[in-house]
C-alpha atoms as a PDB file:
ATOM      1  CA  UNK A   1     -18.978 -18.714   3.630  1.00  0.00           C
ATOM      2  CA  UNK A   2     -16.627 -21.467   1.856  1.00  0.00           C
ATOM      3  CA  UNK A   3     -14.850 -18.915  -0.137  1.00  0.00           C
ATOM      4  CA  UNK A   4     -14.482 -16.541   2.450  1.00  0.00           C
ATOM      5  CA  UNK A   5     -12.949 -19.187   4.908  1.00  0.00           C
ATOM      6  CA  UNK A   6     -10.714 -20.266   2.015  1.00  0.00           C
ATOM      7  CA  UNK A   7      -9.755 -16.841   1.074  1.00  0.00           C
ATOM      8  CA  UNK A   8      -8.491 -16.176   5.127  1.00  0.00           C
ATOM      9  CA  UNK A   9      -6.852 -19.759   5.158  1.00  0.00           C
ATOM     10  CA  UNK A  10      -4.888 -18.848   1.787  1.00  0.00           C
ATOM     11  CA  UNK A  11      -3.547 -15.478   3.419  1.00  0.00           C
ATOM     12  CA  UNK A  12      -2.831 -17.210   6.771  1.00  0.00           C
ATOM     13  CA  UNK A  13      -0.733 -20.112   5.152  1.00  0.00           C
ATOM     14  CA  UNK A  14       0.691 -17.768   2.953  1.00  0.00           C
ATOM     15  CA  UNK A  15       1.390 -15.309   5.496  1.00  0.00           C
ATOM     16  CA  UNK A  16       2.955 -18.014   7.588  1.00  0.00           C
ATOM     17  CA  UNK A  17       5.035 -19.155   4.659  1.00  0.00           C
ATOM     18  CA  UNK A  18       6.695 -15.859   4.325  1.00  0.00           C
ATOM     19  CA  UNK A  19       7.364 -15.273   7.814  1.00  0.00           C
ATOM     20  CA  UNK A  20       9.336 -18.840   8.001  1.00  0.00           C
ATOM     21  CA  UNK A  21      11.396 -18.171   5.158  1.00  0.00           C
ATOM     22  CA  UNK A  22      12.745 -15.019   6.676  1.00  0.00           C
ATOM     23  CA  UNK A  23      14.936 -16.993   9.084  1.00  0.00           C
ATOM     24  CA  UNK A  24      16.653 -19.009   5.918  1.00  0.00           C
ATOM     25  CA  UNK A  25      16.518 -16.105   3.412  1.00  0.00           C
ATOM     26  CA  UNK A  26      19.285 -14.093   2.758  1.00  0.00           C
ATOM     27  CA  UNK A  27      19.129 -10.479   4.086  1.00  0.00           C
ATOM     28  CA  UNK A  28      18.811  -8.432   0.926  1.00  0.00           C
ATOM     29  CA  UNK A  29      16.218 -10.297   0.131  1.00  0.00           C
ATOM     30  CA  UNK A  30      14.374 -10.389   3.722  1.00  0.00           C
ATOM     31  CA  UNK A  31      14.697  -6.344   2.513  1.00  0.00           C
ATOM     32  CA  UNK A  32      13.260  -6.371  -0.335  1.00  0.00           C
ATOM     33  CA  UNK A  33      10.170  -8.571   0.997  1.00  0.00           C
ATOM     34  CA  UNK A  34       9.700  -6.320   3.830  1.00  0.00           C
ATOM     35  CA  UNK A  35       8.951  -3.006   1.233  1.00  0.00           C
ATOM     36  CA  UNK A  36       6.995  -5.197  -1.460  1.00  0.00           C
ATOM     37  CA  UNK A  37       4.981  -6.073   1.479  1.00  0.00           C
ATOM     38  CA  UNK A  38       4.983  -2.613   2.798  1.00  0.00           C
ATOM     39  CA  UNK A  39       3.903  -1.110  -0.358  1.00  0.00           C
ATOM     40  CA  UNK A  40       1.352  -3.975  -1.001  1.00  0.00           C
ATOM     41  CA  UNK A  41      -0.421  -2.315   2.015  1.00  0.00           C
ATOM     42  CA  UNK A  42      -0.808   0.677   0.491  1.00  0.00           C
ATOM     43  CA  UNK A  43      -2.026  -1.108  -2.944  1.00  0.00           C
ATOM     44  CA  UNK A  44      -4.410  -3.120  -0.970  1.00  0.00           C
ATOM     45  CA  UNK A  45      -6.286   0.223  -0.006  1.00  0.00           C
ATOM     46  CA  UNK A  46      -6.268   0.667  -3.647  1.00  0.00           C
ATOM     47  CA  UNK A  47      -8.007  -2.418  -4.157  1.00  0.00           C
ATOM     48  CA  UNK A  48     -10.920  -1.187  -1.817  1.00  0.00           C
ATOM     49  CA  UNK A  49     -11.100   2.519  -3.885  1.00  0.00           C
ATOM     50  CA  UNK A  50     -10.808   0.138  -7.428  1.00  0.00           C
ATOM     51  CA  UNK A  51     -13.430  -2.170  -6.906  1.00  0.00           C
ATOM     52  CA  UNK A  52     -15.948   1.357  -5.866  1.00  0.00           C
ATOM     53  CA  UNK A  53     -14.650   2.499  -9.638  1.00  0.00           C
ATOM     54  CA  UNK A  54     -12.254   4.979  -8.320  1.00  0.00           C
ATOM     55  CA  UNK A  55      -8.911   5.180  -9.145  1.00  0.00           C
ATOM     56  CA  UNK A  56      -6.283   7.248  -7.326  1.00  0.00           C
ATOM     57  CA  UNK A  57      -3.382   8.709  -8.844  1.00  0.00           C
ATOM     58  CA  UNK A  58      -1.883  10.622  -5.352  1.00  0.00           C
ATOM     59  CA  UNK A  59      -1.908   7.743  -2.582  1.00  0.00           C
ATOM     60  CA  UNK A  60       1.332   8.666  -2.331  1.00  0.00           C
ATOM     61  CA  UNK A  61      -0.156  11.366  -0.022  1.00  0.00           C
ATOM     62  CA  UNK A  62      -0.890   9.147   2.900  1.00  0.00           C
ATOM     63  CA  UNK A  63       2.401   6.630   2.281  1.00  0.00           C
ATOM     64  CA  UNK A  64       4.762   9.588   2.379  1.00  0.00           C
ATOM     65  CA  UNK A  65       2.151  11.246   5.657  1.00  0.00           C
ATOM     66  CA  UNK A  66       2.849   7.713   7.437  1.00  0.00           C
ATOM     67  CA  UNK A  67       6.434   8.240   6.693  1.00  0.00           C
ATOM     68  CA  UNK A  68       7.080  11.352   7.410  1.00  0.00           C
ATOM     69  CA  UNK A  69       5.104  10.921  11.155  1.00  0.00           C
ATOM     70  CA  UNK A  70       7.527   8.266  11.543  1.00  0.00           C
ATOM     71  CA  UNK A  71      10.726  10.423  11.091  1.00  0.00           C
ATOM     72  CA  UNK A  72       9.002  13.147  12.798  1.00  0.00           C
ATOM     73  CA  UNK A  73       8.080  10.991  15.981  1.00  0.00           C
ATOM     74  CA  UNK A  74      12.019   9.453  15.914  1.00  0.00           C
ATOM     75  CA  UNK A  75      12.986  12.875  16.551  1.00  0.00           C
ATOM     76  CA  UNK A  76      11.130  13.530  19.323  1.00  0.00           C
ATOM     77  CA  UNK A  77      12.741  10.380  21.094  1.00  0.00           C
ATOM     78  CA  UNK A  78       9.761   7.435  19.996  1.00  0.00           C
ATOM     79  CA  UNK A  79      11.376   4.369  18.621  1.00  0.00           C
ATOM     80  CA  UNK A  80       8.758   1.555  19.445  1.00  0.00           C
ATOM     81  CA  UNK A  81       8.061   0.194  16.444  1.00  0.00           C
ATOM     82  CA  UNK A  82       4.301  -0.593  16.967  1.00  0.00           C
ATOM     83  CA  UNK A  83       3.653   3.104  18.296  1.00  0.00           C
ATOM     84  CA  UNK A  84       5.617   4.585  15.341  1.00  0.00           C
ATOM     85  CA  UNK A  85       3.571   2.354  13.115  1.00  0.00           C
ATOM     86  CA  UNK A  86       0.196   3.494  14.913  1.00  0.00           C
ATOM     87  CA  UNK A  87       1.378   7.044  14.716  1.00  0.00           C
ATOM     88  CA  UNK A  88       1.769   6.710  11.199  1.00  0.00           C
ATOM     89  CA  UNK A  89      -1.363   5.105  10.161  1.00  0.00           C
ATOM     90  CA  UNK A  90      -3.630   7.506  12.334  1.00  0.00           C
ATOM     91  CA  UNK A  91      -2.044  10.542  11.134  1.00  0.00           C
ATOM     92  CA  UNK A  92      -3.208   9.125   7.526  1.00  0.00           C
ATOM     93  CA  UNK A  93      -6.297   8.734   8.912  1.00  0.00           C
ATOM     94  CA  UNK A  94      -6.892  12.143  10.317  1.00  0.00           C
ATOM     95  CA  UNK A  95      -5.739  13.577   6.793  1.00  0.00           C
ATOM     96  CA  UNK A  96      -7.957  11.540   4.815  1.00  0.00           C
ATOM     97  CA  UNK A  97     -10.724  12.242   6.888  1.00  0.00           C
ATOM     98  CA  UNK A  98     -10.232  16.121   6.611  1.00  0.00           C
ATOM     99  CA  UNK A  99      -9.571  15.876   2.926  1.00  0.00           C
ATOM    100  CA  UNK A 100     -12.546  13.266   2.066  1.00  0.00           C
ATOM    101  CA  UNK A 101     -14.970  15.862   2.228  1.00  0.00           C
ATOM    102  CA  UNK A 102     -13.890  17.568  -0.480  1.00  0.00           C
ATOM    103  CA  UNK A 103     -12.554  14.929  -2.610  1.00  0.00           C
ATOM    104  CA  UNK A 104     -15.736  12.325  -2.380  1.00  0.00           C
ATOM    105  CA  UNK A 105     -17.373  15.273  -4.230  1.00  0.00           C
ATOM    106  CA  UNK A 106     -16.042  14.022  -7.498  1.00  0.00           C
ATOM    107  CA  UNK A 107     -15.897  10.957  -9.680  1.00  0.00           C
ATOM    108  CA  UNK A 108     -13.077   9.412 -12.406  1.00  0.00           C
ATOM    109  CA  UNK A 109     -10.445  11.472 -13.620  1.00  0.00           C
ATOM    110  CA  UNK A 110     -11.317  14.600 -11.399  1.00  0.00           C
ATOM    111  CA  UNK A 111     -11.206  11.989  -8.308  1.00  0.00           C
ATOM    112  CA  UNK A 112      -7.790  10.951  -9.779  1.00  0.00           C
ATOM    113  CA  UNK A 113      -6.328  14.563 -11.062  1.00  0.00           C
ATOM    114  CA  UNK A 114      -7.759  15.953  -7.264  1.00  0.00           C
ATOM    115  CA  UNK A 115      -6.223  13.423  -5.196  1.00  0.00           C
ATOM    116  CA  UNK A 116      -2.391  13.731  -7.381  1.00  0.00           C
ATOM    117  CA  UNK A 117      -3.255  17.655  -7.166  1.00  0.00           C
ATOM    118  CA  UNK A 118      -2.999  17.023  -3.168  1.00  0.00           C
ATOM    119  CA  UNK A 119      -0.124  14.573  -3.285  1.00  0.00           C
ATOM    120  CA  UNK A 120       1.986  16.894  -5.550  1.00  0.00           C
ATOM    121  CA  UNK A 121       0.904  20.130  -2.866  1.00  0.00           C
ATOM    122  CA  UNK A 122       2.497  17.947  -0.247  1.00  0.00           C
ATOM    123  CA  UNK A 123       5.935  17.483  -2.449  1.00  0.00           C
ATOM    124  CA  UNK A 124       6.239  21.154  -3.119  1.00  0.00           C
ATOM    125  CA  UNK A 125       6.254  21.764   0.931  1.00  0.00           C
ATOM    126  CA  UNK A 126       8.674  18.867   1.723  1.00  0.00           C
ATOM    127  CA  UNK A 127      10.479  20.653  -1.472  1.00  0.00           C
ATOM    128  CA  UNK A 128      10.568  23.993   0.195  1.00  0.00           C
ATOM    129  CA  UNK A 129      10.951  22.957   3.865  1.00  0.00           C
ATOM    130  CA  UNK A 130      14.823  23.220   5.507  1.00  0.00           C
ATOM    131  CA  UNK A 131      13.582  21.691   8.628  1.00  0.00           C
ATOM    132  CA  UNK A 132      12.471  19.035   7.425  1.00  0.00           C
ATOM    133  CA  UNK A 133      15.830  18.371   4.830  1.00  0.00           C
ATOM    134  CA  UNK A 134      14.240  19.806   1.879  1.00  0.00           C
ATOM    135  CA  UNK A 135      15.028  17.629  -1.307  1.00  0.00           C
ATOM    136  CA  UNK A 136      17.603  15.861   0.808  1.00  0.00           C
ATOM    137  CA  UNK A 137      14.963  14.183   3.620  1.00  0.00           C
ATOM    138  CA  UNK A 138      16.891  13.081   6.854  1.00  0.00           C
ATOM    139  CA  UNK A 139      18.125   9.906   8.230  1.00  0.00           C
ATOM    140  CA  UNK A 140      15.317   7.654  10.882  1.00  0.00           C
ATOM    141  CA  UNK A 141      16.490   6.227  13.807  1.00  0.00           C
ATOM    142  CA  UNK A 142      16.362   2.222  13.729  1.00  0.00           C
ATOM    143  CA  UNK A 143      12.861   1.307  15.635  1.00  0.00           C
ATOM    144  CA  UNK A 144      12.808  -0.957  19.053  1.00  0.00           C
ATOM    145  CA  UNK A 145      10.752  -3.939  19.274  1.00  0.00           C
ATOM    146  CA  UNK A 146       9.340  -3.584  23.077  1.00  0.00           C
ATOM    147  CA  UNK A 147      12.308  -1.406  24.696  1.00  0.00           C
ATOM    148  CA  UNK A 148      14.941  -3.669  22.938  1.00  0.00           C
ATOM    149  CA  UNK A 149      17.138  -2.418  20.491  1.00  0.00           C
ATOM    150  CA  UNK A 150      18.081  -4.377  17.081  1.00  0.00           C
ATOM    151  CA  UNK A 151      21.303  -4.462  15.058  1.00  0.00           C
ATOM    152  CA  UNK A 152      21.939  -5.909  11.542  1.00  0.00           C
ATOM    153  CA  UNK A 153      20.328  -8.686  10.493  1.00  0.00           C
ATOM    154  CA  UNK A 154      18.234  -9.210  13.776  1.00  0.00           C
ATOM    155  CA  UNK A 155      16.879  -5.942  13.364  1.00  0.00           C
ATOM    156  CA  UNK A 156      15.415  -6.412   9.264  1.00  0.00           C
ATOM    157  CA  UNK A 157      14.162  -9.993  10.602  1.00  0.00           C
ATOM    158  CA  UNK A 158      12.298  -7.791  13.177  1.00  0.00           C
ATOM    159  CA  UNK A 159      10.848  -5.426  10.780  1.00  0.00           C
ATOM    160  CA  UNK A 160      10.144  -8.037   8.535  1.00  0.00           C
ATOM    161  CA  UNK A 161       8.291 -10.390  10.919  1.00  0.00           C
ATOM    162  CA  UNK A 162       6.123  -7.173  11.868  1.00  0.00           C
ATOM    163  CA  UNK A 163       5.401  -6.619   8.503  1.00  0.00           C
ATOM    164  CA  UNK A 164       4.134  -9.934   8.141  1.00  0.00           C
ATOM    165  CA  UNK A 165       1.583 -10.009  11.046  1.00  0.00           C
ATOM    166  CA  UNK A 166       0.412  -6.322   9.830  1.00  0.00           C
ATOM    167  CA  UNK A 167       0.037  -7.943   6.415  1.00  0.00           C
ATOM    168  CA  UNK A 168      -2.507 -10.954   7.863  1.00  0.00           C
ATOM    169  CA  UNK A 169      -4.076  -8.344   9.912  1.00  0.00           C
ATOM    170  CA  UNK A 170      -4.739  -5.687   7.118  1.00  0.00           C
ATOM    171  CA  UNK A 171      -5.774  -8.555   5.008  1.00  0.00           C
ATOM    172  CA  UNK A 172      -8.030 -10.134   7.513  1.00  0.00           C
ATOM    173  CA  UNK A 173      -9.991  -7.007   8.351  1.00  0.00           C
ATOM    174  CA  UNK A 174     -10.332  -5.679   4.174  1.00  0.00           C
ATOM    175  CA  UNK A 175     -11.504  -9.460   3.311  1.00  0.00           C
ATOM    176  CA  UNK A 176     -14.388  -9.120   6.567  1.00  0.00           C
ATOM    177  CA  UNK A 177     -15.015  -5.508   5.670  1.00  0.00           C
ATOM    178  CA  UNK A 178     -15.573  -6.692   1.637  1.00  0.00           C
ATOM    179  CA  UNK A 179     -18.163  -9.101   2.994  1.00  0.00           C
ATOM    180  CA  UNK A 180     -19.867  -6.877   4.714  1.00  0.00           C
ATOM    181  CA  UNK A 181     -22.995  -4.605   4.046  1.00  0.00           C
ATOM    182  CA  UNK A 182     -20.883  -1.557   3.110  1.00  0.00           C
ATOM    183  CA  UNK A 183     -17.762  -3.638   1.248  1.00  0.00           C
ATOM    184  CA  UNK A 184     -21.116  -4.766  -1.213  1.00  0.00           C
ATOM    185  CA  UNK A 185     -22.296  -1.980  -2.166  1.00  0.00           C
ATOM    186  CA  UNK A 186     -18.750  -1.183  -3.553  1.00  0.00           C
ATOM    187  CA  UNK A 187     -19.994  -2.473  -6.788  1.00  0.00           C
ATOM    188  CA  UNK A 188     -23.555  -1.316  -6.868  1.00  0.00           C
ATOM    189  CA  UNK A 189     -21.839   2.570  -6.404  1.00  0.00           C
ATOM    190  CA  UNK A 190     -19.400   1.712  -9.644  1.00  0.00           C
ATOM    191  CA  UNK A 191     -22.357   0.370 -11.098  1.00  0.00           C
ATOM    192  CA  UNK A 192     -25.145   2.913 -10.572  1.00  0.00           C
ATOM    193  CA  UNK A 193     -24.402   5.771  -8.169  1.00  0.00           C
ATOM    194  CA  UNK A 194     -28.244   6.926  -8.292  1.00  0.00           C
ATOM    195  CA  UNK A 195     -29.868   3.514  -7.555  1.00  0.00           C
ATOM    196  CA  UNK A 196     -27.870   3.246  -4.502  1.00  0.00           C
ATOM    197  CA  UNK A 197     -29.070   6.475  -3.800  1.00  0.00           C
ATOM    198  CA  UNK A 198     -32.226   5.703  -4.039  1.00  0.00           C
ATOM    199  CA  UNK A 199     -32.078   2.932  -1.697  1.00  0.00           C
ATOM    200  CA  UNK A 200     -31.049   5.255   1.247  1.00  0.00           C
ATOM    201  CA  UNK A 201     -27.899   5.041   1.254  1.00  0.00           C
ATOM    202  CA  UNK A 202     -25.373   8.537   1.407  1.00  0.00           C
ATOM    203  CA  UNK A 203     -22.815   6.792  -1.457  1.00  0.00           C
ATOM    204  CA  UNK A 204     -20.508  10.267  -0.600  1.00  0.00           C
ATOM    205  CA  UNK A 205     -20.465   9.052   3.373  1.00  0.00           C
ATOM    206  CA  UNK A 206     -19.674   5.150   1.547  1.00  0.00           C
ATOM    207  CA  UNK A 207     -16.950   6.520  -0.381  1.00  0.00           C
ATOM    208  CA  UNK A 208     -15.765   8.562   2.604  1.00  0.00           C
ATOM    209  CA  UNK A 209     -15.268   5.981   4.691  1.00  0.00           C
ATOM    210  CA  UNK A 210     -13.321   3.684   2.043  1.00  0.00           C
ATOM    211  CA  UNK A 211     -11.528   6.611   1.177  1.00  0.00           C
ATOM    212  CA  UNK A 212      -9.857   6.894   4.631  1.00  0.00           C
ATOM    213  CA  UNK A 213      -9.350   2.895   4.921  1.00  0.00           C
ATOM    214  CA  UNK A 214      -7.129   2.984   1.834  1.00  0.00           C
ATOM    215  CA  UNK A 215      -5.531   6.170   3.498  1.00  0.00           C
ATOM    216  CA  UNK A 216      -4.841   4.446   6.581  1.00  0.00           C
ATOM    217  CA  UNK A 217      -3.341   1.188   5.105  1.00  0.00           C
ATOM    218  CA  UNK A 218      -1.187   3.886   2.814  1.00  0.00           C
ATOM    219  CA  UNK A 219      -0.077   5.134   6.384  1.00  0.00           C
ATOM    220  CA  UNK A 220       1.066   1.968   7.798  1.00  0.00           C
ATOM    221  CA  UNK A 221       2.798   0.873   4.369  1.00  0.00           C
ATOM    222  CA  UNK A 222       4.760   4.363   4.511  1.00  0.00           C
ATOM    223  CA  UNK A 223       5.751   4.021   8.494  1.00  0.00           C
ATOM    224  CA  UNK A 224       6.965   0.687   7.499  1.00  0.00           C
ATOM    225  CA  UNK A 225       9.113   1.671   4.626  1.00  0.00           C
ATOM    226  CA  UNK A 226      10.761   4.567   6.233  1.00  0.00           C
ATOM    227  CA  UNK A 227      12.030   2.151   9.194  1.00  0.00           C
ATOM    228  CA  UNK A 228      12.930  -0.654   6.819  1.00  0.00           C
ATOM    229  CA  UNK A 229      15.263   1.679   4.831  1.00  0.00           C
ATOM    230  CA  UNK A 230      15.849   4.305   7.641  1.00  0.00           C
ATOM    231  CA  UNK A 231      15.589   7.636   5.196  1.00  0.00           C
ATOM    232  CA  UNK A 232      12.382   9.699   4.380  1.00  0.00           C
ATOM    233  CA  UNK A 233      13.101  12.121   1.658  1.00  0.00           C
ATOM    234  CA  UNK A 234      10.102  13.846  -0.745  1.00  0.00           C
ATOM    235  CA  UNK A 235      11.365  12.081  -4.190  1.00  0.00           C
ATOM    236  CA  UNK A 236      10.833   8.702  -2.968  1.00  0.00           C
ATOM    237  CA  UNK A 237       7.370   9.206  -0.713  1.00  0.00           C
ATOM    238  CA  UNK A 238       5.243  11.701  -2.697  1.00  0.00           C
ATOM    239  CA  UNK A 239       6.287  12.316  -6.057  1.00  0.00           C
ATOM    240  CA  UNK A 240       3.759  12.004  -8.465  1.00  0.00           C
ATOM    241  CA  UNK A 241       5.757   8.676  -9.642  1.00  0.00           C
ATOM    242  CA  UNK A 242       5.234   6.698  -6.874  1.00  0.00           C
ATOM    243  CA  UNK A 243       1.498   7.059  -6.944  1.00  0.00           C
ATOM    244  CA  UNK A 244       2.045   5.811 -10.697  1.00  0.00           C
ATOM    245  CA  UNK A 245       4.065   2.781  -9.453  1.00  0.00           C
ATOM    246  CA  UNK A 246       0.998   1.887  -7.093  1.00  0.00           C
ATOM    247  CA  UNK A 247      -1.355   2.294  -9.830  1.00  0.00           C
ATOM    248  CA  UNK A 248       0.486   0.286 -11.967  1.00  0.00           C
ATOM    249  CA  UNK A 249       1.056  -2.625  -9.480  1.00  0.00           C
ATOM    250  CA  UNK A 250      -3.121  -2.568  -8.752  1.00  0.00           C
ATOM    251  CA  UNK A 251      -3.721  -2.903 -12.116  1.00  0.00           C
ATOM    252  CA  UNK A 252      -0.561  -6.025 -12.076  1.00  0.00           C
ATOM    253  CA  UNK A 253      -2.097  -7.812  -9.245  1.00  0.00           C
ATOM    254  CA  UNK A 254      -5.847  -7.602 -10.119  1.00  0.00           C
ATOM    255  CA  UNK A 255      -8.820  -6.877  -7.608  1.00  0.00           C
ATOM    256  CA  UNK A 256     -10.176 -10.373  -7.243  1.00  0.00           C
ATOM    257  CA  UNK A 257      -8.571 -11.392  -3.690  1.00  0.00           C
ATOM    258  CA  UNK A 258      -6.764  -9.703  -1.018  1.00  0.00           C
ATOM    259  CA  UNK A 259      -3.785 -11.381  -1.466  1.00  0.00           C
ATOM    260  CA  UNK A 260      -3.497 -10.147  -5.557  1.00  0.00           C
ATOM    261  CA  UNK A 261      -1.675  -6.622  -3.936  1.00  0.00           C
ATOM    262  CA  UNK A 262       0.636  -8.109  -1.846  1.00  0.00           C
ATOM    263  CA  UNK A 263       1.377 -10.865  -4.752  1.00  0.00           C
ATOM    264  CA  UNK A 264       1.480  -7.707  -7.540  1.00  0.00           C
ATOM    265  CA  UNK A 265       3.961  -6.081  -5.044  1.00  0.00           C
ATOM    266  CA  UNK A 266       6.467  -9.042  -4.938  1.00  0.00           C
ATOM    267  CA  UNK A 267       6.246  -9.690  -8.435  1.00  0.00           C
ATOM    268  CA  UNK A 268       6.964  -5.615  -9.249  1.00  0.00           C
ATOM    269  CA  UNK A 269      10.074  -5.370  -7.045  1.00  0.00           C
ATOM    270  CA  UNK A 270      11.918  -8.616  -7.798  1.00  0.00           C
ATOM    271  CA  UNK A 271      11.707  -7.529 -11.207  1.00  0.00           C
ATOM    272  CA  UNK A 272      12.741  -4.160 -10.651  1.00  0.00           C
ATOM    273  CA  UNK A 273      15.410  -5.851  -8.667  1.00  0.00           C
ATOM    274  CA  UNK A 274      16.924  -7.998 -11.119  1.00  0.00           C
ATOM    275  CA  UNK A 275      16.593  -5.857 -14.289  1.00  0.00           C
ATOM    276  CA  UNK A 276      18.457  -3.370 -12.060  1.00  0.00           C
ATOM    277  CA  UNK A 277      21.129  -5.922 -11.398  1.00  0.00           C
ATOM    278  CA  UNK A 278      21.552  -7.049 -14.777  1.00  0.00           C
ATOM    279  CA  UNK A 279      20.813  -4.524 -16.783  1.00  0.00           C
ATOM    280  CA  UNK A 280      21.658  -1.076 -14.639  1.00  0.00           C
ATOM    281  CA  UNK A 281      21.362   1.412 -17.565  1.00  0.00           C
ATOM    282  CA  UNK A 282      18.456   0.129 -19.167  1.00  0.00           C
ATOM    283  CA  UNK A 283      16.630  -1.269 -16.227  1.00  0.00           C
ATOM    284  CA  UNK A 284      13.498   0.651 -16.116  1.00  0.00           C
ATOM    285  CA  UNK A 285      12.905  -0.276 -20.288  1.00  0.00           C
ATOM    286  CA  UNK A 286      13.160  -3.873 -18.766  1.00  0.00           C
ATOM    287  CA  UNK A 287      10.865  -3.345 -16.173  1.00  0.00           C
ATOM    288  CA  UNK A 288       8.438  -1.535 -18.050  1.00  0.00           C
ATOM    289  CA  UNK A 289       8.392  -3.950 -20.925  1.00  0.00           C
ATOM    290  CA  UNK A 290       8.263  -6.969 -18.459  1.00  0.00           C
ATOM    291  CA  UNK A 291       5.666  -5.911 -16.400  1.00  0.00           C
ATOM    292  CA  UNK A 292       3.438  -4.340 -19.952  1.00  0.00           C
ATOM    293  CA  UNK A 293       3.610  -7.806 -21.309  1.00  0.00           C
ATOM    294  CA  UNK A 294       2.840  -9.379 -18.260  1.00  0.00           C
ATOM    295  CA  UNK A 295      -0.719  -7.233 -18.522  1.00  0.00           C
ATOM    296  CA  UNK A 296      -1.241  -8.031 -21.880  1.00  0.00           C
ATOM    297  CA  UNK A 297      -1.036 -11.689 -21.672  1.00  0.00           C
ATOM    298  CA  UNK A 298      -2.689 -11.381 -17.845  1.00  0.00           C
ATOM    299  CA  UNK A 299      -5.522  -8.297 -18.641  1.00  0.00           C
ATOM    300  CA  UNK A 300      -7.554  -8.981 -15.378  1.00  0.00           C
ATOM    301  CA  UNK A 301      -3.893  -9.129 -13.586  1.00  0.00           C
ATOM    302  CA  UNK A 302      -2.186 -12.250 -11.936  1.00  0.00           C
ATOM    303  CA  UNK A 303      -4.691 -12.944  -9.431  1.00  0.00           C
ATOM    304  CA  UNK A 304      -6.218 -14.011 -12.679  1.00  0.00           C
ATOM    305  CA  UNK A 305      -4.470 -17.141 -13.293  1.00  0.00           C
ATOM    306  CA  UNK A 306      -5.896 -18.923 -10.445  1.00  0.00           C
ATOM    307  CA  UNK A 307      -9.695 -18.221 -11.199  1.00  0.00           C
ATOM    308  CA  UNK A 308      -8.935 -19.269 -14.588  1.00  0.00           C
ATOM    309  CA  UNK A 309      -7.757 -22.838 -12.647  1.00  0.00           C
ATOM    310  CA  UNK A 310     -11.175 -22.437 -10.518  1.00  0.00           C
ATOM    311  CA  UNK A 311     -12.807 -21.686 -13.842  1.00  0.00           C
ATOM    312  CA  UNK A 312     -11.581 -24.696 -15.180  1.00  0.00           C
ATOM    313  CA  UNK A 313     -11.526 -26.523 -12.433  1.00  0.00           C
END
């Protein structure tokens, strides 16, 4: 009960940290918070499908779903920001649900070659679709925040002060839902599939249901980055490389708290941001090289470094 309390009170102070700074920071960087947030959603839901022993290589699939729902939705004349959000994240949901079926059937790298196999079937008809701008995407409307409309740098404090309430509310509800009966057995299923069988529990109905929680937080990271940066195009929501890049920052931030994504996240884009700065022809050998040794010297990721200090402690 302690660590639980102290894990919520770490992502509440934290949370409430961020959200202060946004006032003082300047507005590229109040950007570049609001999608390392965004996509630290979507590598939270990886957290849930990690710590089960499932790893999925085309989440991308449900970010670039809650994405495109947004643009979709902005055409049809819905700008609140909250209902595109929702929009977003349900329609994740639905498609998880209908697709969990299938892919709970399998385990390790057919889990992970199925779900990129789905992600990848999604690119080819974003590809291939005019209405929809083909390889091009189309431009998103900005969102309003309860019928009133936002301009320059009042309207990226918005969507960043959303993002931050979403981010103590996702975190709040994984944290409870870890706790719980169900969030347990997450380990026993990596552990030993059959025993949990045997104790009456349907692990494919577990998985199932983590499955479309991770889908759903992919949703609501997508909706968020398509308003933050106002463009949806296939490239940068469901190519294969952007399920890599949340991959990669699950395996940064380490499973051992719900605030590791959202710290993995932060970490990933400001250096992505200033290797790309400093270095703009040879950024992504910077970034890669940065972030490998970073996983060397860090193997359980940086969440690691403060149970070492418990440890220690």
């Amino acid at each position: 009960m302690i660590e639980k309390d102290k894990t919520l009170r770490t992502l509440a102070i934290a949370v409430a940290i961020f959200a202060v700074a946004g006032f003082f920071l300047p507005q590229w960087a109040v950007f570049m918070l609001t999608l390392a947030l965004a996509k630290g959603l979507v590598v939270l839901g990886l957290l849930i499908l990690w710590r089960t022993g499932l790893l999925s290589f085309g989440h991308a699939l449900f970010y670039c779903t809650g994405g495109y729902a947004v643009g979709l939705a902005g055409l049809w004349g819905l700008t609140d920001v909250v209902a595109l959000i929702a929009l977003g994240t349900v329609a994740s949901i639905l498609l998880a649900f209908a697709l969990g079926f299938l892919i709970t059937r399998y385990r390790e790298i057919y889990f992970a070659m199925l779900s990129m196999a789905f992600s990848m079937i999604l690119y080819g008809v974003l590809v291939k679709s005019e209405v929809l701008g083909s390889t091009d995407g189309f431009n998103i409307s900005p969102p309003t925040f309860l019928g009133v409309k936002l301009e320059g740098e009042s309207l990226t404090l918005g969507n960043y002060l959303v993002t931050c309430l979403l981010v103590w509310a996702a975190g709040w509800g994984v944290h409870r839902y870890l706790q719980s009966t169900m969030g347990h057995m997450s380990i026993g299923i990596r552990d030993n599939e059959i025993r949990v069988e045997y104790l009456g529990v349907s692990v494919r109905r577990v998985i199932h249901v983590k499955y479309v929680i991770a889908a759903a937080l992919a949703g609501a990271g997508g909706a968020i980055s398509a308003m933050v940066v106002g463009h949806i195009d296939p490239d940068s929501m469901a190519y294969w490389t952007v399920s890599g890049e949340f991959v990669f920052v699950t395996i940064l931030a380490g499973t051992g708290s719900v605030v590791a994504p959202f710290l993995g996240s932060i970490v990933f884009e400001l250096v992505r941001t200033y290797a790309f700065q400093y270095t703009p022809y040879t950024w992504q050998l910077i970034l890669g090289s940065t972030l490998l040794l970073l996983i060397l010297i860090l193997p359980d990721g940086l969440w690691s470094l403060f149970t070492r200090r418990k440890a220690r402690v």
